[in-house]
N, C-alpha and C. Protein backbone atom coordinates (compact mmCIF):
# COMPACT_ATOMS: atom_id res chain seq x y z
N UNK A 1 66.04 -80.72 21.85
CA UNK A 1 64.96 -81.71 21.72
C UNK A 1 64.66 -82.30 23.09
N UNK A 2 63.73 -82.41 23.23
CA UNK A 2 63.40 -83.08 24.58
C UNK A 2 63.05 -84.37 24.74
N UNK A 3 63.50 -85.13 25.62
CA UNK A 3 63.24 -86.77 25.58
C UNK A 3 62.84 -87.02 27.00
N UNK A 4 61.85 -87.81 27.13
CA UNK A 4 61.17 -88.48 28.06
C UNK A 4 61.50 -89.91 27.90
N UNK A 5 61.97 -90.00 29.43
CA UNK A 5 62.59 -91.99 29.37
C UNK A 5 61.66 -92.49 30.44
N UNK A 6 60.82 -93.58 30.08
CA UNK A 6 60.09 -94.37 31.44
C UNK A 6 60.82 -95.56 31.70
N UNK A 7 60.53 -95.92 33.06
CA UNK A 7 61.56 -96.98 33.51
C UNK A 7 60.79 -97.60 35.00
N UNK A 8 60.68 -98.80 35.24
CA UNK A 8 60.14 -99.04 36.20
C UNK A 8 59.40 -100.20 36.40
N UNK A 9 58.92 -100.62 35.18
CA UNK A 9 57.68 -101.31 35.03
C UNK A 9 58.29 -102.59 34.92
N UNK A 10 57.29 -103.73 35.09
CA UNK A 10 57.64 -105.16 35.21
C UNK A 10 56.29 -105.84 35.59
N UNK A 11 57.08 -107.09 36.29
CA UNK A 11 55.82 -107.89 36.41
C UNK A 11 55.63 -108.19 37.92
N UNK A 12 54.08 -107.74 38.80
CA UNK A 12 53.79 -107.27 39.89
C UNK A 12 52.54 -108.60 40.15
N UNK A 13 52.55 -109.42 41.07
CA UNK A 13 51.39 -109.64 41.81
C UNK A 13 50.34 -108.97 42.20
N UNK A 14 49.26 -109.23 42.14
CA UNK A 14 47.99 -108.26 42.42
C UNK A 14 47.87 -107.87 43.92
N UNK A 15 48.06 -106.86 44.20
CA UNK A 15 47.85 -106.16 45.79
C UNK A 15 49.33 -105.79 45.26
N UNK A 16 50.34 -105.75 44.81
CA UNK A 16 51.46 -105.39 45.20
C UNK A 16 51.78 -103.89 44.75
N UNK A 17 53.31 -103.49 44.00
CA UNK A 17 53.32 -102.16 44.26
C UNK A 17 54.42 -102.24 43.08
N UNK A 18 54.63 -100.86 42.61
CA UNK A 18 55.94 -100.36 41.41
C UNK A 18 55.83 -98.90 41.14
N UNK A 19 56.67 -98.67 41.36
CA UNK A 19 57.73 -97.01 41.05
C UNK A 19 57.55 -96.81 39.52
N UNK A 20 56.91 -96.24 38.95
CA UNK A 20 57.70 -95.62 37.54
C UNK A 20 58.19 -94.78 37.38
N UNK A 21 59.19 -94.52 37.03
CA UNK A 21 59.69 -92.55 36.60
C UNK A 21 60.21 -92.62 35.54
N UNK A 22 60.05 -91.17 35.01
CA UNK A 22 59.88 -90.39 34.07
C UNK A 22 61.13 -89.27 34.11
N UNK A 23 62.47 -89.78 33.48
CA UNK A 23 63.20 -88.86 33.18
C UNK A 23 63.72 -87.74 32.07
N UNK A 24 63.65 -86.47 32.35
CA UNK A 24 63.21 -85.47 31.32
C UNK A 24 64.60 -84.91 31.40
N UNK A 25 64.97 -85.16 29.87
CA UNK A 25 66.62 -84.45 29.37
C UNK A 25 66.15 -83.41 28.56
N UNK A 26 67.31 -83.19 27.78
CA UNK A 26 67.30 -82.39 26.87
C UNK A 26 66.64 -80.66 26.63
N UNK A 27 66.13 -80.43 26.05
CA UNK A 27 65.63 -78.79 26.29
C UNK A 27 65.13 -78.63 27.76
N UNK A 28 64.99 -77.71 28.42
CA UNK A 28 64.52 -77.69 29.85
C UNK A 28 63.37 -77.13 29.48
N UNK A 29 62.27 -77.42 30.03
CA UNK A 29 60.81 -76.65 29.97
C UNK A 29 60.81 -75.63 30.85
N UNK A 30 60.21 -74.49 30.12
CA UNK A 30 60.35 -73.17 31.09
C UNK A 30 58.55 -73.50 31.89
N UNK A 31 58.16 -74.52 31.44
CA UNK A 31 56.68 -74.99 32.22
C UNK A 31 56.16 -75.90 31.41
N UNK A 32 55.97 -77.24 32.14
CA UNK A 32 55.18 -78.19 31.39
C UNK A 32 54.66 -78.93 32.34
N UNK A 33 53.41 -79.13 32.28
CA UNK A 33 52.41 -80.16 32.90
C UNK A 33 52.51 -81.29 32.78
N UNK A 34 52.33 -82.11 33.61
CA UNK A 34 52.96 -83.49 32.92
C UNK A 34 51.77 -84.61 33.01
N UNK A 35 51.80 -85.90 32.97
CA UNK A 35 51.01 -86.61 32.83
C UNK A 35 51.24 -88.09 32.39
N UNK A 36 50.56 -88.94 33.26
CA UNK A 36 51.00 -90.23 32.79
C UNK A 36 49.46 -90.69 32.06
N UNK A 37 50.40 -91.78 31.22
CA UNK A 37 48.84 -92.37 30.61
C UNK A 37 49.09 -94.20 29.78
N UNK A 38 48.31 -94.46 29.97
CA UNK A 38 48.41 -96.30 29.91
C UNK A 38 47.44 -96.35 28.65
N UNK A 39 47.87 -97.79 28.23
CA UNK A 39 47.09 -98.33 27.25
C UNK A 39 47.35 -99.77 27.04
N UNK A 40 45.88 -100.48 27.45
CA UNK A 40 45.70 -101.99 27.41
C UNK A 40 45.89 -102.39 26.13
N UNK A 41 46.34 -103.58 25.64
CA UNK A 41 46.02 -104.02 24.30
C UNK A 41 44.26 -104.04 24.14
N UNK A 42 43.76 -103.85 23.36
CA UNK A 42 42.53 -103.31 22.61
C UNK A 42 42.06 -102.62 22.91
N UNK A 43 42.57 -101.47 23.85
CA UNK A 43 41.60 -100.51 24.83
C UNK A 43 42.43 -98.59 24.44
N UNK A 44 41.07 -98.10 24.32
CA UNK A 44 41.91 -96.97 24.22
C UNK A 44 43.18 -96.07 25.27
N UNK A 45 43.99 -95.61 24.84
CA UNK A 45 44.71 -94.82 25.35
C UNK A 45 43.87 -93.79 26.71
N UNK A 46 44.55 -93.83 27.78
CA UNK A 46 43.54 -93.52 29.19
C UNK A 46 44.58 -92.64 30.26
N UNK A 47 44.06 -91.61 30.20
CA UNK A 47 45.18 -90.87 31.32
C UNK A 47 44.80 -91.38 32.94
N UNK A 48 45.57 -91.32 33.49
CA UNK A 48 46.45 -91.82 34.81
C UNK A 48 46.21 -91.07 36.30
N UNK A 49 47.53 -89.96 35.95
CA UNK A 49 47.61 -89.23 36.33
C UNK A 49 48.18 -87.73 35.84
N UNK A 50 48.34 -86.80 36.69
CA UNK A 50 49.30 -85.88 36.00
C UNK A 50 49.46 -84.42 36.84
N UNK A 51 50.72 -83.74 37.12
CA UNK A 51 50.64 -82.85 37.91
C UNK A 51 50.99 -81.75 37.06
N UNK A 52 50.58 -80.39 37.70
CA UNK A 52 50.89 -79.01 37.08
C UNK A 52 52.45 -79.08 37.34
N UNK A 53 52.99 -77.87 36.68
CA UNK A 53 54.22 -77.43 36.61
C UNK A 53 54.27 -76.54 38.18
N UNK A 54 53.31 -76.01 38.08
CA UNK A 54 53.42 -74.68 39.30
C UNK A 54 52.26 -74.87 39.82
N UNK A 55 52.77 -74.69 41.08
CA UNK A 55 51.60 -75.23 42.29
C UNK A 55 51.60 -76.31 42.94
N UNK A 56 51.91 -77.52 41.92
CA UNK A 56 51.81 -79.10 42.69
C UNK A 56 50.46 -79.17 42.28
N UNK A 57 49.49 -79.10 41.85
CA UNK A 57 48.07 -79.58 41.45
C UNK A 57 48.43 -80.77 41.01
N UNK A 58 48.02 -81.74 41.30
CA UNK A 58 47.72 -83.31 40.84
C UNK A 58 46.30 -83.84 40.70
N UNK A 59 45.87 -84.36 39.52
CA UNK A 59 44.49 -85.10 39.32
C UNK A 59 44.72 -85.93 39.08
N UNK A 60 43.75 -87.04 39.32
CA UNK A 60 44.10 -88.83 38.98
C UNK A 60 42.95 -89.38 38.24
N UNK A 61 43.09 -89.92 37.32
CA UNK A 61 41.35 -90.94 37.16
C UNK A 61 40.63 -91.49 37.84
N UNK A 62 39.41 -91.59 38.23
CA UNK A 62 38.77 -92.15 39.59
C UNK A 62 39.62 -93.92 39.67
N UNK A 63 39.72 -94.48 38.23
CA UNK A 63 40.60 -95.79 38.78
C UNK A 63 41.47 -95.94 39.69
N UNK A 64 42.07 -94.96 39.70
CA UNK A 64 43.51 -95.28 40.55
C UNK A 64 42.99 -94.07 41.24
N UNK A 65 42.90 -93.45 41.66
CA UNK A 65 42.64 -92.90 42.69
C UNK A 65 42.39 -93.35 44.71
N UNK A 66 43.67 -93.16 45.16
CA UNK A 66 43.55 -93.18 46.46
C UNK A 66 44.88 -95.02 46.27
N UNK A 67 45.17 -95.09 44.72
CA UNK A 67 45.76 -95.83 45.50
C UNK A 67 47.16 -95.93 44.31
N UNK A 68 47.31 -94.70 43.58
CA UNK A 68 48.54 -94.14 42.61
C UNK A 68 48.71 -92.68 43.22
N UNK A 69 50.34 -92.40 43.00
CA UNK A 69 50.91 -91.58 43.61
C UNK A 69 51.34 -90.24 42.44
N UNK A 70 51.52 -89.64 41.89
CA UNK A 70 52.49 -88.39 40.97
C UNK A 70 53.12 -87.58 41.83
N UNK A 71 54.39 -87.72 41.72
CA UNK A 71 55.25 -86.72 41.83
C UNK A 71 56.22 -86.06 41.03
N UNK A 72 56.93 -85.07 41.62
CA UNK A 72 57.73 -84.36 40.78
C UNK A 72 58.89 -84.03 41.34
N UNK A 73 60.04 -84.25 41.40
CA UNK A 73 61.19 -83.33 41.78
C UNK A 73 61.27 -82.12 41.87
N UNK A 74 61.92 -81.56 42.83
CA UNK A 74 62.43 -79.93 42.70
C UNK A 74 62.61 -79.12 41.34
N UNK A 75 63.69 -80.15 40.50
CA UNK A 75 64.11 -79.85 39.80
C UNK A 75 63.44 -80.05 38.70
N UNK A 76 62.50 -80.94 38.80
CA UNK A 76 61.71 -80.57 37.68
C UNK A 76 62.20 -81.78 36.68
N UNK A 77 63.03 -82.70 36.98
CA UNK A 77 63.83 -83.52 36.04
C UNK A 77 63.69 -85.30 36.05
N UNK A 78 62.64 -85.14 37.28
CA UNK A 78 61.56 -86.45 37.21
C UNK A 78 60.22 -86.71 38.03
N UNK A 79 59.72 -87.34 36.85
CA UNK A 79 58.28 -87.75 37.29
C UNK A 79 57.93 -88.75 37.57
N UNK A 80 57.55 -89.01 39.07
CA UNK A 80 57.17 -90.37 39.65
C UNK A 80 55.98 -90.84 39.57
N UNK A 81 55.72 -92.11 39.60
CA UNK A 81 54.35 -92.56 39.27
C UNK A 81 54.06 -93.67 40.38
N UNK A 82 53.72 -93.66 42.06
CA UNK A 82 54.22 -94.78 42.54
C UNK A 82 52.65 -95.42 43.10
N UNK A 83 52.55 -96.33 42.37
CA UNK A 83 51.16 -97.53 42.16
C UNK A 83 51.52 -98.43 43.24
N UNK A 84 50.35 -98.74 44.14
CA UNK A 84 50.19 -99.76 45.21
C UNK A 84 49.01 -100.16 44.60
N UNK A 85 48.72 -101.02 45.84
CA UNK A 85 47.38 -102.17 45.40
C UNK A 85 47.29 -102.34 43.91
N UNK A 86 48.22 -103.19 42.88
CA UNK A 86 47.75 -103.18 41.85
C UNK A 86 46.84 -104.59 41.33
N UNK A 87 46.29 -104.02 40.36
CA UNK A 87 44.95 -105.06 40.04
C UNK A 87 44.95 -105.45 38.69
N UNK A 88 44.80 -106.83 38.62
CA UNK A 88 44.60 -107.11 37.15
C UNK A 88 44.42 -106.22 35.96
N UNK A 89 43.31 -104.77 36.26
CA UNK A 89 43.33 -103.84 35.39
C UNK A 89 43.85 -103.32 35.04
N UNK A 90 45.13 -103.02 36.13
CA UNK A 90 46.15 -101.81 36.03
C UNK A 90 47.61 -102.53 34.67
N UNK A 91 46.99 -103.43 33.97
CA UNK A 91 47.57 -104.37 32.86
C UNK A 91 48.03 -103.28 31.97
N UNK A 92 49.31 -102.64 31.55
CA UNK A 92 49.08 -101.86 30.71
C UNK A 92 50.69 -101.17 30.03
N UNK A 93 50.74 -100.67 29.07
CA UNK A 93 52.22 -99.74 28.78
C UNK A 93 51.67 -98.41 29.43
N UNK A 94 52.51 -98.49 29.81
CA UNK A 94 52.55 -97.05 31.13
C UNK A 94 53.19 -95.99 30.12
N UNK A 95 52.75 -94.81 30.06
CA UNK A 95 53.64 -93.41 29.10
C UNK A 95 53.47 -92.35 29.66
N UNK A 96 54.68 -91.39 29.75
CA UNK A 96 54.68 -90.24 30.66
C UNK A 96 54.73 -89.17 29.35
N UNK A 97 53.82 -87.93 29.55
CA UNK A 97 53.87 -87.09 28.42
C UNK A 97 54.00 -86.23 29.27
N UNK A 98 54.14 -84.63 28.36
CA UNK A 98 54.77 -83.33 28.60
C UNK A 98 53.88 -82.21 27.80
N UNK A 99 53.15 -81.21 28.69
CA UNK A 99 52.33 -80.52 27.79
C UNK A 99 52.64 -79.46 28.20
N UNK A 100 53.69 -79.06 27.28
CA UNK A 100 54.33 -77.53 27.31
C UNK A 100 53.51 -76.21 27.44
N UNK A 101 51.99 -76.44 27.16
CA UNK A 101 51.11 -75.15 27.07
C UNK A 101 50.57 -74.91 28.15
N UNK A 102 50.95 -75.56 29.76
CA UNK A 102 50.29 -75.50 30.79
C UNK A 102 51.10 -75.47 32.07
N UNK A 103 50.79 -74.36 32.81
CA UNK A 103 51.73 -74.29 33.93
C UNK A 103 50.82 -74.84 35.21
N UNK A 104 49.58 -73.81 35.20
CA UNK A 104 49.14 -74.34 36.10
C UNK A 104 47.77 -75.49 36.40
N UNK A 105 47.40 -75.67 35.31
CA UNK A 105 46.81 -76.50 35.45
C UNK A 105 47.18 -78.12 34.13
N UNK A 106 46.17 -78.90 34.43
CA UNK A 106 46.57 -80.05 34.07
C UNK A 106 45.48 -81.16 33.16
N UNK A 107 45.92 -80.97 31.53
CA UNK A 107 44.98 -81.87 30.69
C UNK A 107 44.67 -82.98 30.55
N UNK A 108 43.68 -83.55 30.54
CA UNK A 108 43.18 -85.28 30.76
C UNK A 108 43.19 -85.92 29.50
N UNK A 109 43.62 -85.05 28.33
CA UNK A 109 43.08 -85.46 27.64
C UNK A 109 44.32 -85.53 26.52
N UNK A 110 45.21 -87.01 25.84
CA UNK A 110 46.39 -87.37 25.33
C UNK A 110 46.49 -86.19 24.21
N UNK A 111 45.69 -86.05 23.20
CA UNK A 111 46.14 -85.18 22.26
C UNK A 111 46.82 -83.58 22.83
N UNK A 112 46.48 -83.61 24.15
CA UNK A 112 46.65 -81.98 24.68
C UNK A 112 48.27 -81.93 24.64
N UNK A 113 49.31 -83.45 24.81
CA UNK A 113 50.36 -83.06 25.19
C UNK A 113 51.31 -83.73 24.07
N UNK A 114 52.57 -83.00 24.12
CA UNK A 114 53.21 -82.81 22.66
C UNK A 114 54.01 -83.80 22.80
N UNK A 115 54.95 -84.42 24.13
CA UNK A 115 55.78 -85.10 24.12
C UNK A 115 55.80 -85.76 24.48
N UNK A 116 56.24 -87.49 24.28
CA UNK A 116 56.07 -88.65 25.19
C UNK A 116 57.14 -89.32 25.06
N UNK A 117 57.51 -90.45 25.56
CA UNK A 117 57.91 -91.35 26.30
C UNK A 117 58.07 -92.23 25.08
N UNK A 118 58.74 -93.57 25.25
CA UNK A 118 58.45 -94.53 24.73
C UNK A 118 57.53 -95.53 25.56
N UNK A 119 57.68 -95.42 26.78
CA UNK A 119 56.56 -96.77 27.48
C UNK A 119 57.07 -97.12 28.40
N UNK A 120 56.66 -97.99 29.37
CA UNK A 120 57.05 -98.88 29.95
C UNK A 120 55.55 -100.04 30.32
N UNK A 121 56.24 -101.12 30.31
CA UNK A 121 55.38 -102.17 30.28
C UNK A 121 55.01 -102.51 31.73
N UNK A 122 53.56 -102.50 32.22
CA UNK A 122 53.65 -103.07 33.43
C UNK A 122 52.20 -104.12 33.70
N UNK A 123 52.64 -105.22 34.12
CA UNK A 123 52.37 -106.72 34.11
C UNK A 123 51.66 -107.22 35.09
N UNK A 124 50.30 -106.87 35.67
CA UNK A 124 49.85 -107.21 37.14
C UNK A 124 49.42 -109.03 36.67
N UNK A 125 50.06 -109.80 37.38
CA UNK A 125 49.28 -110.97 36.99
C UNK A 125 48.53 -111.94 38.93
N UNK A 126 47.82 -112.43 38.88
CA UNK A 126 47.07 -112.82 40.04
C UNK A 126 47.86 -113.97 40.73
């Protein structure tokens, strides 16, 4: 079985900065794309970021773009999420998913991926 743990999140001043990662036990993926994705209270579920398995391809949402990070380990056994300049918007449970049907490229879209996270909460306040 595979389990995704997020960890990281808290409560950040606006301009400031936080690490999330995404640690992946259990079955090893012979390829999974990965992907982070947030959700405000009343707002729909919104992908992030997310990198291929093979290659390193990374896409971001124009929100965070140029100022959120995705990475990946060698090993394949965590996924970083590292957010600067954060902004009142970036208000949200942070969730790292796993979409086993994709090596090299990378889905925007939550239903595409099978496995998630429980959350992590992260708190920009001004």
């Amino acid at each position: 079985q595979v389990r995704l743990v997020e960890s990281g999140g808290g409560l950040v001043q606006a301009g400031g900065s936080l690490r999330l990662t995404c640690a992946i036990s259990g079955r090893t993926f012979s390829s999974a794309s990965m992907g982070w994705f947030r959700q405000a209270p009343g707002k729909e579920r919104e992908f992030v970021a997310g990198i291929a398995w093979a290659g390193g391809r990374t896409a971001y949402s124009d929100s965070v773009k140029g100022r959120f990070v995705i990475s990946m380990d060698n090993g394949k056994n965590t996924v970083l999420l590292q957010m600067n300049s954060l902004d009142l918007e970036d208000t949200a449970v942070y969730s790292c998913a796993a979409d086993p049907n994709k090596r090299w490229f990378i889905s925007t879209t939550w239903t595409q991926y099978d496995y998630w996270g429980q959350g992590t909460q992260v708190i920009v306040s001004s």
